[in-house]
Protein backbone atom coordinates (compact mmCIF):
# COMPACT_ATOMS: atom_id res chain seq x y z
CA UNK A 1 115.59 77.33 155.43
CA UNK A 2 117.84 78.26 152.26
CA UNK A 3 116.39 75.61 150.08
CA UNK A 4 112.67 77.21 151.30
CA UNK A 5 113.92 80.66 150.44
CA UNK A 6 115.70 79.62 147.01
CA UNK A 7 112.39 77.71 145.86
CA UNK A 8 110.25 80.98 146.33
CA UNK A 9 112.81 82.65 144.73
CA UNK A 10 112.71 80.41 141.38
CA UNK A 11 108.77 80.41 141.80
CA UNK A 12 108.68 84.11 141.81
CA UNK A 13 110.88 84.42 138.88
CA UNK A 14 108.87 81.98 137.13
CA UNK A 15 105.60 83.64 137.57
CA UNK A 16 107.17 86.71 136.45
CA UNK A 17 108.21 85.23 133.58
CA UNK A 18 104.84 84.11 132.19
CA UNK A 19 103.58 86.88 133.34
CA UNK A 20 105.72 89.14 130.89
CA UNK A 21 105.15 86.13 128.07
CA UNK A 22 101.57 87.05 128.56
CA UNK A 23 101.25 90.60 128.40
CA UNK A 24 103.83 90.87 125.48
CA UNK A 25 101.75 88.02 123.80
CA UNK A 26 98.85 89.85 123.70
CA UNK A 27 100.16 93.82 122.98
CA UNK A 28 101.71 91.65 120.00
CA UNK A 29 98.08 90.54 119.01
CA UNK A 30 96.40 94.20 119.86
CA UNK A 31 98.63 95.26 117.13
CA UNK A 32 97.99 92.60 114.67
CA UNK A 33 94.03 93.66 115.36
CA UNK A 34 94.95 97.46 114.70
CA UNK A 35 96.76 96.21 111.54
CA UNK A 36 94.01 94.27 110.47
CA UNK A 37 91.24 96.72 110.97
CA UNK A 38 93.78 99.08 109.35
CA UNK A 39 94.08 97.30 106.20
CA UNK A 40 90.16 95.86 106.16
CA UNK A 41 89.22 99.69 106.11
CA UNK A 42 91.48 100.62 103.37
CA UNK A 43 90.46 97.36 101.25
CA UNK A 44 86.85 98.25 102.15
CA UNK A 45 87.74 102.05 100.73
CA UNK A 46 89.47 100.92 97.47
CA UNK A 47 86.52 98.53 96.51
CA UNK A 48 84.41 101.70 96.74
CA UNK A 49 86.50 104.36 95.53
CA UNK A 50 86.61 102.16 92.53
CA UNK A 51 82.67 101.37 92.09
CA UNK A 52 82.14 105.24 92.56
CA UNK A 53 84.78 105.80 89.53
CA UNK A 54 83.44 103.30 87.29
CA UNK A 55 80.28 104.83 87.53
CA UNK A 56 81.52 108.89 87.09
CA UNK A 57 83.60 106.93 84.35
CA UNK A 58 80.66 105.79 82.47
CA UNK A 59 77.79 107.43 80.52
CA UNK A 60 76.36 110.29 82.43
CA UNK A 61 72.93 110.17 83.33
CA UNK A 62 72.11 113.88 82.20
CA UNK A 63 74.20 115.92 79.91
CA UNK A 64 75.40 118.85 82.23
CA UNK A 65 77.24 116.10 84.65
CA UNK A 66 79.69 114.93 81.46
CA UNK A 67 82.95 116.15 82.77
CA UNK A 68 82.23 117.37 85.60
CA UNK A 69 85.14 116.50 88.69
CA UNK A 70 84.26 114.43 91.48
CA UNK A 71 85.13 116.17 95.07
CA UNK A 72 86.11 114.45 98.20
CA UNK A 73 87.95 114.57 101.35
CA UNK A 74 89.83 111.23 101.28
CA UNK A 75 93.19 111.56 99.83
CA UNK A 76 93.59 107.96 99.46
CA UNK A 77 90.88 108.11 96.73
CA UNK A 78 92.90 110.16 94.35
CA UNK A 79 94.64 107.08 93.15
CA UNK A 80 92.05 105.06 92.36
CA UNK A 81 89.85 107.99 90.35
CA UNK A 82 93.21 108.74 88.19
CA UNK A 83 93.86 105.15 86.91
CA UNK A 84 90.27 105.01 85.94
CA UNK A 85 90.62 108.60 84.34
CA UNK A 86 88.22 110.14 86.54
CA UNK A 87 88.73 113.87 87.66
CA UNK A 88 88.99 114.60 91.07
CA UNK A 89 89.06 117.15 93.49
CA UNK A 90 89.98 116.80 96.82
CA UNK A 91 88.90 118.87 99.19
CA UNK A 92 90.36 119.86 102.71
């Protein structure tokens, strides 16, 4: 009756076991996903941030937009629009 009991026992703690290798298995690739998305969004971002100051950077179109700031809300453009010598303004 022991060696009954003992093999549920090591059964039990066996499916336990995969069970926690599975669940911490895939919280570890939820976060990879978040990460991913994260960065895919910011690459997206910089790719336009820096077609939208190439083209305030280049000839203006009409005379009264030469020098005039661009505004946004996105923070993380301020970087790009300054290396490309763009003025900025970002709003709250």
């Amino acid at each position: 009756m022991a060696l009954l009991y003992d093999v549920g026992l090591v059964l039990a703690l066996l499916t336990g076991c995969a069970i926690g290798i599975l669940v911490t298995a895939a919280h570890y690739e939820q976060l990879a996903l978040r990460r991913w998305a994260h960065e895919k969004e910011v690459a997206e971002g910089r790719d336009f941030y820096a077609t939208l100051a190439m083209l305030r950077r280049g000839p203006a179109n009409h005379p009264e937009e030469h020098g005039v700031p661009l505004a946004t809300r996105d923070a993380r453009a301020r970087g790009t629009y300054d290396a490309v010598g763009v003025k900025v303004i970002v709003l709250p």
